[in-house]
C-alpha atoms as a PDB file:
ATOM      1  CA  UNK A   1     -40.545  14.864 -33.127  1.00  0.00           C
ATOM      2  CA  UNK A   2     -39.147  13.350 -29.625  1.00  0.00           C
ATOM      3  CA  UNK A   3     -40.852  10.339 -30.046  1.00  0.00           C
ATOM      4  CA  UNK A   4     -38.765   9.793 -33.840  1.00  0.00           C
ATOM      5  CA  UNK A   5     -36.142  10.535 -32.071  1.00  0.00           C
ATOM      6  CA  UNK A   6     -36.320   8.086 -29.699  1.00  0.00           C
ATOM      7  CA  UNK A   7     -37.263   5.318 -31.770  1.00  0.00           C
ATOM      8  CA  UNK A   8     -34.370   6.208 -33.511  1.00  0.00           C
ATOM      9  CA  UNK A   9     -32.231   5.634 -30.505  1.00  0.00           C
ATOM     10  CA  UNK A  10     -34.166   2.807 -29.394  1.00  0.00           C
ATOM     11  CA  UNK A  11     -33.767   0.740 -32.480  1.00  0.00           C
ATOM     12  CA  UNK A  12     -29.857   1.816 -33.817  1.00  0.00           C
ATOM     13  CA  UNK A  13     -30.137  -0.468 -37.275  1.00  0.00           C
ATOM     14  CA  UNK A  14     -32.511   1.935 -38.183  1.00  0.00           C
ATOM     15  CA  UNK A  15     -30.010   4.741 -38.433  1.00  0.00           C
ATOM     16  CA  UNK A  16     -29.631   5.879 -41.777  1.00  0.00           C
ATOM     17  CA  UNK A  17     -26.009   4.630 -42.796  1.00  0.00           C
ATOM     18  CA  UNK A  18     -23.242   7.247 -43.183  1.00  0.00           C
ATOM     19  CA  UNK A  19     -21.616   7.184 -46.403  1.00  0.00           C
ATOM     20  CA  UNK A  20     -17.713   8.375 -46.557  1.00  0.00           C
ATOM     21  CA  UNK A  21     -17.232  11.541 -48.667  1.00  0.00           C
ATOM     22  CA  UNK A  22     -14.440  13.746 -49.620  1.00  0.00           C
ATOM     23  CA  UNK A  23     -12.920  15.754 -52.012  1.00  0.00           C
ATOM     24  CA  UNK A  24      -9.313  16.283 -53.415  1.00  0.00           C
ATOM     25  CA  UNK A  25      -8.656  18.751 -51.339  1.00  0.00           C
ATOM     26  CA  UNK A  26      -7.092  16.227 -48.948  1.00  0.00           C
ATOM     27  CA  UNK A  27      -6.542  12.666 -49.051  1.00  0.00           C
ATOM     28  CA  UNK A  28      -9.570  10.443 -48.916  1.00  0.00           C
ATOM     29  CA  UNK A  29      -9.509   7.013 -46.414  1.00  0.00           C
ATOM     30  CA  UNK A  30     -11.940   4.427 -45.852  1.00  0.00           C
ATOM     31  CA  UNK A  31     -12.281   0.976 -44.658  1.00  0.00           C
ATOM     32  CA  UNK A  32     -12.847  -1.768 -47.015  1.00  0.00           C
ATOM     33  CA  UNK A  33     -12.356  -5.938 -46.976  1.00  0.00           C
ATOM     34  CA  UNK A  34      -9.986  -7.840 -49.395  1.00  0.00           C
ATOM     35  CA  UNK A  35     -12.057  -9.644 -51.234  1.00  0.00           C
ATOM     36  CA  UNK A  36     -15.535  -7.471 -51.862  1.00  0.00           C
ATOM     37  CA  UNK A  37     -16.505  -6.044 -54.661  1.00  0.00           C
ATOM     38  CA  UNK A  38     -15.398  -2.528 -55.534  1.00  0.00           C
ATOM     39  CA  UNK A  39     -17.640  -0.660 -58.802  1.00  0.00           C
ATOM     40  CA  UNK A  40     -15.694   2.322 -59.694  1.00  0.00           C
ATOM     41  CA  UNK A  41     -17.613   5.227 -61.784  1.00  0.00           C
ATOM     42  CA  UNK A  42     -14.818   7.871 -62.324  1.00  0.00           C
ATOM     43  CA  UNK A  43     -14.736  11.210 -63.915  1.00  0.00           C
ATOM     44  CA  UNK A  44     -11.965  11.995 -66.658  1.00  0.00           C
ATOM     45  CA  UNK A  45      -8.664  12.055 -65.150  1.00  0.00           C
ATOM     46  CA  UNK A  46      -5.642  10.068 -65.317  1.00  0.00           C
ATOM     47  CA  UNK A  47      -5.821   7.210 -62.575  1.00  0.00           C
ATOM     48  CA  UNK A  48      -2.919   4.634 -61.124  1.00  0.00           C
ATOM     49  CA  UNK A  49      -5.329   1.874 -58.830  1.00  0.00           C
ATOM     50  CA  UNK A  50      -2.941  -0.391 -57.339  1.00  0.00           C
ATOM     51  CA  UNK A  51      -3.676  -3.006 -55.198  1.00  0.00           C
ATOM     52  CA  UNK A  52      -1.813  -2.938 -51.245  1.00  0.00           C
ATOM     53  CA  UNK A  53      -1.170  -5.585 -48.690  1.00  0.00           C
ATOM     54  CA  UNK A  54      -3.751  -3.660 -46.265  1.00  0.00           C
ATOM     55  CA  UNK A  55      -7.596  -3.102 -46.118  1.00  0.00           C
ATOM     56  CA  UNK A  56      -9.180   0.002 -47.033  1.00  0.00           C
ATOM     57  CA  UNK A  57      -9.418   2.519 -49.841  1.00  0.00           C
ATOM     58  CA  UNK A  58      -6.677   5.355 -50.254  1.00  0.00           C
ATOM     59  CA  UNK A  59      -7.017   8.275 -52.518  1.00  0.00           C
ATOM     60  CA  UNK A  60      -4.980  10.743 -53.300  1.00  0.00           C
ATOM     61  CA  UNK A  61      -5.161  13.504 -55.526  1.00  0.00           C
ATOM     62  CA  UNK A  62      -3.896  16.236 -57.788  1.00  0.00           C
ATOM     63  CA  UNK A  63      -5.047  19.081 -59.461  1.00  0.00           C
ATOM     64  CA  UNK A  64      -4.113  21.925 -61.452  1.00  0.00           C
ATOM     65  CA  UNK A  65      -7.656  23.377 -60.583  1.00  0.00           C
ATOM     66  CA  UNK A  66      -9.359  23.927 -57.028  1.00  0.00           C
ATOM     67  CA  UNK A  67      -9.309  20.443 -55.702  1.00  0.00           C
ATOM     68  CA  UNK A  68     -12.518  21.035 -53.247  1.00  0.00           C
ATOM     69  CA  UNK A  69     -14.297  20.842 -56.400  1.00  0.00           C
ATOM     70  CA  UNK A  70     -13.627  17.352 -56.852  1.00  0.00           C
ATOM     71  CA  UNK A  71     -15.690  15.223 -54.796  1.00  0.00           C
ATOM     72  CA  UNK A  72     -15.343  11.461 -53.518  1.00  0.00           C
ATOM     73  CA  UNK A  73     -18.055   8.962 -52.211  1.00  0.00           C
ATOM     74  CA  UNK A  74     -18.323   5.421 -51.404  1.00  0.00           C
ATOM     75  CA  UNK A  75     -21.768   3.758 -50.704  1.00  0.00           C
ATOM     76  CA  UNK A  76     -22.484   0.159 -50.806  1.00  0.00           C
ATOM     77  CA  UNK A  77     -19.039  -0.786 -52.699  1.00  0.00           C
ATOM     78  CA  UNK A  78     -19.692   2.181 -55.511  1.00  0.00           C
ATOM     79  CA  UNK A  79     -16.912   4.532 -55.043  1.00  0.00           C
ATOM     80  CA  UNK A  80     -17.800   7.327 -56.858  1.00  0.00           C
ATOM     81  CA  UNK A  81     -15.117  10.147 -58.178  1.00  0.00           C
ATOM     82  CA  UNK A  82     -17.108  13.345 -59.855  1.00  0.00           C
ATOM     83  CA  UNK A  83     -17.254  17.174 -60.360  1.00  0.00           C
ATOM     84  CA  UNK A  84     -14.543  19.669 -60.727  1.00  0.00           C
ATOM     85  CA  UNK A  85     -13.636  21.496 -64.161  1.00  0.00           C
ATOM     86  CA  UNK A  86     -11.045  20.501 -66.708  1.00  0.00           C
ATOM     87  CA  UNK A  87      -9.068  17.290 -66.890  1.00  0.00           C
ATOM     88  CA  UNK A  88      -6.189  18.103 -65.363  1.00  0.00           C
ATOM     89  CA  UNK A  89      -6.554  15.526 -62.433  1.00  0.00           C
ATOM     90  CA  UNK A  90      -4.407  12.744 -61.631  1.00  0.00           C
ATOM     91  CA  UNK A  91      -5.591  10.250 -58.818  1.00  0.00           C
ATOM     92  CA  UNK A  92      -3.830   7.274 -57.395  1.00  0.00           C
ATOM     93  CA  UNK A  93      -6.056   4.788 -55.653  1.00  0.00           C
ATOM     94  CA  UNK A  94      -5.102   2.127 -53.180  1.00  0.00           C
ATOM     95  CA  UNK A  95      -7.372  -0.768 -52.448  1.00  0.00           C
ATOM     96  CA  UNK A  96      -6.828  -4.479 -51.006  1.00  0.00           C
ATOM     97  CA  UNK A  97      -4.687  -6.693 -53.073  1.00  0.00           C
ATOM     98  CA  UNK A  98      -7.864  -9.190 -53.693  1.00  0.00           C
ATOM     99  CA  UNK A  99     -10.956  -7.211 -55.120  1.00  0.00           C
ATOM    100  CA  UNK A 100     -13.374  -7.599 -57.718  1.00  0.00           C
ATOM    101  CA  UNK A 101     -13.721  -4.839 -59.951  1.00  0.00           C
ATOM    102  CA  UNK A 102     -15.934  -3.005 -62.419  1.00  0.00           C
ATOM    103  CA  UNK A 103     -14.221   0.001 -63.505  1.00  0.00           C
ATOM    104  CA  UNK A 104     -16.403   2.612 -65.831  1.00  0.00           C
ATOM    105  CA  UNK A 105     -14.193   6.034 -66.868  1.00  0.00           C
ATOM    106  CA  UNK A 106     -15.212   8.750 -69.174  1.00  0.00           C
ATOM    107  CA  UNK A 107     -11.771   9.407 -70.535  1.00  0.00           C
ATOM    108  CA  UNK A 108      -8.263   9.716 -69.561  1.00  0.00           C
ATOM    109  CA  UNK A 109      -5.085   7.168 -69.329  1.00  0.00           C
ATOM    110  CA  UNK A 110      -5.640   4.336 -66.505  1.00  0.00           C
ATOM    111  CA  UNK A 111      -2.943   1.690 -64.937  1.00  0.00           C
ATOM    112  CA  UNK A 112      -4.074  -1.412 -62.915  1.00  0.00           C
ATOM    113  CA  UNK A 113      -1.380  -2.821 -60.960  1.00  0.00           C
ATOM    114  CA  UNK A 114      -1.217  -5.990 -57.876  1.00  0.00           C
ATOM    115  CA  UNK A 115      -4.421  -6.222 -58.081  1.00  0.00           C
ATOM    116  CA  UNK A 116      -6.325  -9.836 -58.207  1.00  0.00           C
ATOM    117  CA  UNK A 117      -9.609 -10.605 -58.666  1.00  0.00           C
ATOM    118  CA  UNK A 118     -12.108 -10.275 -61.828  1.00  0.00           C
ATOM    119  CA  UNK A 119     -11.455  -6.914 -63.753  1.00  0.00           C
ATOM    120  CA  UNK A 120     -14.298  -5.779 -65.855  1.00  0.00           C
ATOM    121  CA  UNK A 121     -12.907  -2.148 -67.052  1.00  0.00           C
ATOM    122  CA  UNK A 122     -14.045   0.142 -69.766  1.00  0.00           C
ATOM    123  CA  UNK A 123     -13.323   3.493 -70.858  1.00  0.00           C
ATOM    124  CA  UNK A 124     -14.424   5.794 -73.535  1.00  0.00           C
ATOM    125  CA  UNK A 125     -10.742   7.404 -75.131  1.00  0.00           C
ATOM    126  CA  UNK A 126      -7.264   7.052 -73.237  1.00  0.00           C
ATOM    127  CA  UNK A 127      -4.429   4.599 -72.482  1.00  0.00           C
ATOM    128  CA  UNK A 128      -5.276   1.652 -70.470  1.00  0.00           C
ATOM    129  CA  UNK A 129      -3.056  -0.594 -68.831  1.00  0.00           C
ATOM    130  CA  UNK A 130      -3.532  -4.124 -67.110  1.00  0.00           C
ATOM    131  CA  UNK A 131      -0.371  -5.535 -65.088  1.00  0.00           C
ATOM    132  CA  UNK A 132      -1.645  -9.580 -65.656  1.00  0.00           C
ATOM    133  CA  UNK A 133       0.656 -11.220 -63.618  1.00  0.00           C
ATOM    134  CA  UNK A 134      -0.572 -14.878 -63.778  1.00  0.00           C
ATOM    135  CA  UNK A 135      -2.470 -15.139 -66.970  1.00  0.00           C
ATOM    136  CA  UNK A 136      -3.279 -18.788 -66.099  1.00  0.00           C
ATOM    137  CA  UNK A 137      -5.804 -17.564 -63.366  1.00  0.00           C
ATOM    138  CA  UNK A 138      -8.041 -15.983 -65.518  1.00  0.00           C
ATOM    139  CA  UNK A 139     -11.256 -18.513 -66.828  1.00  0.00           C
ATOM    140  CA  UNK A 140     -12.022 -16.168 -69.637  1.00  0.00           C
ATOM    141  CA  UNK A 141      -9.821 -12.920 -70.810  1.00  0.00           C
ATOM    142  CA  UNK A 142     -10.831 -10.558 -73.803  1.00  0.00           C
ATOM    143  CA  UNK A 143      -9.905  -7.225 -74.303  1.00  0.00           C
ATOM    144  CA  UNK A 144     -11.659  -4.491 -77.855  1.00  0.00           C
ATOM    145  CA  UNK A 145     -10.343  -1.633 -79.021  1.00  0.00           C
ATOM    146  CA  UNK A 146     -12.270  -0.077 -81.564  1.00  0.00           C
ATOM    147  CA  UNK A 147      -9.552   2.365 -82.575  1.00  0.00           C
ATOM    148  CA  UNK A 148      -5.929   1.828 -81.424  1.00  0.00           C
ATOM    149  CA  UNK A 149      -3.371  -0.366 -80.427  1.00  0.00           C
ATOM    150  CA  UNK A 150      -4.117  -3.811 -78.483  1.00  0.00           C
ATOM    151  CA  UNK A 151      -0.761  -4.880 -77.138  1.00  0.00           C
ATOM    152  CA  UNK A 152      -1.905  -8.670 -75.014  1.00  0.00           C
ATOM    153  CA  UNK A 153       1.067  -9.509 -74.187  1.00  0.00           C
ATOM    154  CA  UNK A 154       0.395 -11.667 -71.110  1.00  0.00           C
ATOM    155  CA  UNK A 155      -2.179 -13.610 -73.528  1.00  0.00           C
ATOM    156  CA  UNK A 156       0.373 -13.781 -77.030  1.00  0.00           C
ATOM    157  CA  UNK A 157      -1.867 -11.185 -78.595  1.00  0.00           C
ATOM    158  CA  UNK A 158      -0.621  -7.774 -80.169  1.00  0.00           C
ATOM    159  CA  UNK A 159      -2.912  -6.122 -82.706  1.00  0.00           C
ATOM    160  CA  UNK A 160      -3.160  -2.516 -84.063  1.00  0.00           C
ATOM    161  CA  UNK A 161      -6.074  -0.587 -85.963  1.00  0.00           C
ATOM    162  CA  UNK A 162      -9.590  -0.949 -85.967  1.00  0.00           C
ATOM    163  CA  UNK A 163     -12.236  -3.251 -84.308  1.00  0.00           C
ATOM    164  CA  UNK A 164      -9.796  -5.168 -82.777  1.00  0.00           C
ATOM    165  CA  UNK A 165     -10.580  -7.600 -80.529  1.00  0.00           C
ATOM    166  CA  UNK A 166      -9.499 -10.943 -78.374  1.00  0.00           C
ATOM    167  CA  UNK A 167     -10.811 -13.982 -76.389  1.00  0.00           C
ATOM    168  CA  UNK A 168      -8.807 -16.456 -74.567  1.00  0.00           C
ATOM    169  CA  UNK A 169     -10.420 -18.889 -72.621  1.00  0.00           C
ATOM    170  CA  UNK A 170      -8.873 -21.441 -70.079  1.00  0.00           C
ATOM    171  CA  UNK A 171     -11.456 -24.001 -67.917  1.00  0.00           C
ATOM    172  CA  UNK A 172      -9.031 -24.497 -65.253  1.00  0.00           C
ATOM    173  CA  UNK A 173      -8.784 -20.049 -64.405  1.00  0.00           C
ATOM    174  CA  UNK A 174     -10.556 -18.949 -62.010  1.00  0.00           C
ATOM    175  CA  UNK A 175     -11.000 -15.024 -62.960  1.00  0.00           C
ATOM    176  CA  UNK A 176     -12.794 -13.242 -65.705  1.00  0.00           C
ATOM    177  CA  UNK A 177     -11.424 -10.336 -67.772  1.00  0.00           C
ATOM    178  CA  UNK A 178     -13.572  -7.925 -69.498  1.00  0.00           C
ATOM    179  CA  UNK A 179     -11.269  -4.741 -70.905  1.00  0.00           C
ATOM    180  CA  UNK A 180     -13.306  -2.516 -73.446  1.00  0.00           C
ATOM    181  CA  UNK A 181     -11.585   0.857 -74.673  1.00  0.00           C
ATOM    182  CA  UNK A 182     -12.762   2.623 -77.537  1.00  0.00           C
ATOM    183  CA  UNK A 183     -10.264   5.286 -78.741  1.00  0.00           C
ATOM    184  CA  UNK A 184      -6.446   4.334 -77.091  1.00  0.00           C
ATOM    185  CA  UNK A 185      -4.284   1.777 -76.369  1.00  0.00           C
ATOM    186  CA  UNK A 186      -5.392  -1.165 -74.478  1.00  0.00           C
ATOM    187  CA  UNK A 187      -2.042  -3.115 -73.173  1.00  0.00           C
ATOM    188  CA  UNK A 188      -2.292  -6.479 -71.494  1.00  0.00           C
ATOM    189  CA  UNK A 189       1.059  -6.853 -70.251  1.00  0.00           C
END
């Protein structure tokens, strides 16, 4: 056992890494680069992400319910917000202005604000919302709904119902995206 031990001191990169955890019991902070990646896999809730002028991850929480019960993890650009009864949870998370970002949530109403980068967000039944401030910037843009409103705004598009759908596509953008919802509202603006 002293000789692991060692080795382990010895030779530091092989330290297991320590992953940031929390819970909404107070808020959560964590450092984090403009310009990574950030996969988000979110229980149901009602979230506000906006992107911030600084680096790191900020979340903050509140809950009808007994927020230790709510827990928060970020490993490897996965931040991961799970656990905890009932839906009454709203979260607002702040990340670096430029960020990449896959988005997955169960269900519950969602607003992206500042942020730039390639969105690729889906989410089973809730409001979703996608401030699009320079539409130019974006190579390829579609948004489905397969029952609700699709309000495109930023890309001329407004469409309400079933199976509705969009795809713009512009060679000189540089972004890409991807915003699925099926039950809701899916706005564009």
């Amino acid at each position: 056992m002293r000789l692991a031990i060692a080795a382990l001191l010895a030779f530091p990169g092989v330290l297991p890494a320590v992953t940031p955890a929390g819970n909404c019991a107070v808020p959560f902070t964590t450092s984090f680069e403009a310009g990574r990646h950030l996969t988000m896999r979110l229980r149901a809730g009602d979230y506000e992400i906006v992107g911030v002028d600084s680096p790191g991850i900020r979340l903050k929480c509140t809950t009808e319910n007994e927020p230790a019960d709510v827990k928060i993890s970020l490993a490897a650009g996965d931040l991961r917000v799970y656990g905890g009864s009932g839906h009454s949870v709203r979260i607002r998370i702040e990340i670096p202005r430029t960020t990449d970002l896959v988005i997955r949530l169960t269900a519950g109403d969602m607003s992206l604000t500042g942020i730039t980068g390639d969105k690729d967000v889906e989410v089973r039944a809730g409001d979703l919302t996608i401030s699009v401030d320079h539409p130019d910037e974006y190579r390829v843009a579609e948004g489905s709904v397969i029952a609700g409103d699709l309000r495109a705004g930023a890309f001329g598009i407004n469409r309400d119902g079933l199976f509705r759908h969009f795809r713009k596509d512009n060679p000189k953008g540089r972004y890409r995206l991807h915003a699925e919802l099926l039950a809701g509202d899916l706005t564009l603006r």
